[in-house]
Protein backbone atom coordinates (compact mmCIF):
# COMPACT_ATOMS: atom_id res chain seq x y z
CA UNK A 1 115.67 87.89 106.12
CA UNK A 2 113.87 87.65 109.27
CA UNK A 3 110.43 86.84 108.32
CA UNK A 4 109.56 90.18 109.70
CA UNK A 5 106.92 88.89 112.58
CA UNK A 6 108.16 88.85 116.48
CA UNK A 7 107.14 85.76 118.58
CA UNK A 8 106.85 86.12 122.37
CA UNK A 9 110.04 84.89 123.52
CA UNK A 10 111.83 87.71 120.99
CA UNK A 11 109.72 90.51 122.56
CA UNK A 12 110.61 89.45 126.10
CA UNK A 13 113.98 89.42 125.32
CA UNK A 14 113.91 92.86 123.09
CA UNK A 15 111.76 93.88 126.98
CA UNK A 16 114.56 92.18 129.07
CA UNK A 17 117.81 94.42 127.19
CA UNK A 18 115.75 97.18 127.54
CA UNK A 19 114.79 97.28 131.08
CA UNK A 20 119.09 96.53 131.86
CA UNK A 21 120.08 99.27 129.36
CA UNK A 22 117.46 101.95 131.00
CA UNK A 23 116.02 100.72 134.35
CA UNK A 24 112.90 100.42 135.40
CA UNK A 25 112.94 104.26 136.15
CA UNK A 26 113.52 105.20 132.81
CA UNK A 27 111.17 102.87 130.94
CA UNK A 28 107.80 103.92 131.31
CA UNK A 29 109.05 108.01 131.04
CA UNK A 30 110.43 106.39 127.36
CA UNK A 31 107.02 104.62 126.83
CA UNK A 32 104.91 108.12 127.55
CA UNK A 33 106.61 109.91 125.53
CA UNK A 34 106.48 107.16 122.29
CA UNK A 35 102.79 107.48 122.97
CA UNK A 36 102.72 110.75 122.37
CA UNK A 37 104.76 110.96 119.37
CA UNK A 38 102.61 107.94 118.04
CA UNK A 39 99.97 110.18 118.86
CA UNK A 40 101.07 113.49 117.84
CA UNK A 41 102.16 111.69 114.01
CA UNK A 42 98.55 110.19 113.93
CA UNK A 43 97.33 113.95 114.17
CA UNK A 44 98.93 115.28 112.00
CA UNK A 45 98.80 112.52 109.26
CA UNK A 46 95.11 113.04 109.94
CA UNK A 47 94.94 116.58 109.95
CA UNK A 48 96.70 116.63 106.30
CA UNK A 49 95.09 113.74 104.36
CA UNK A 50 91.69 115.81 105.67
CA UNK A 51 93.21 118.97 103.98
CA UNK A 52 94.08 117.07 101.14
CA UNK A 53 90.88 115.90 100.45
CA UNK A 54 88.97 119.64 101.17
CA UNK A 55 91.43 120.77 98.69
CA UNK A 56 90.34 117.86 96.39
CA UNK A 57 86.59 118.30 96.22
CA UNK A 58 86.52 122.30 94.69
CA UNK A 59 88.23 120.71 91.39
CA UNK A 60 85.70 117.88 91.30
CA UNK A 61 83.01 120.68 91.79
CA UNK A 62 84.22 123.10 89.48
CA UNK A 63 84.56 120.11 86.67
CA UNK A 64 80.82 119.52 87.80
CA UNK A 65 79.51 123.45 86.96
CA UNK A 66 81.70 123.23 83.96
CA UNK A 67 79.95 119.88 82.60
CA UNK A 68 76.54 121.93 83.57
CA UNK A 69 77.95 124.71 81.53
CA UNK A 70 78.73 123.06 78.65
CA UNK A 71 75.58 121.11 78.47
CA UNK A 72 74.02 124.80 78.68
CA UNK A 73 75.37 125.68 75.42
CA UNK A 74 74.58 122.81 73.60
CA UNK A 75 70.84 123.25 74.05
């Protein structure tokens, strides 16, 4: 519907609303703290795709010593 990309003159308008709606006091307080929720979810999505691969790689081992073991018994 609306091409989903933001030119220049859209931003400084979506800027200009903001900055009457919250005041100049209020804006960069409300910018901090969106960096540190951008932050804080960058973290954590990091944090869990890292324990999701440790908890990944004992399968893949343990299908490796049970290849090994099976390969025992055949000789």
């Amino acid at each position: 519907m609306f091409g989903g990309k933001i030119g220049l003159w859209e931003l400084v308008l979506i800027l200009a609303i903001a900055l009457v709606i919250f005041g100049p006091q209020k804006l960069p307080e409300m910018g901090r703290s969106l960096g540190k929720g951008i932050k804080e979810f960058r973290k954590a999505t990091k944090e869990l795709t890292e324990e999701i691969d440790i908890d990944e790689e004992p399968s893949k081992e343990k299908k490796v010593k049970e290849e090994k073991t099976e390969e025992d018994k055949k000789e």
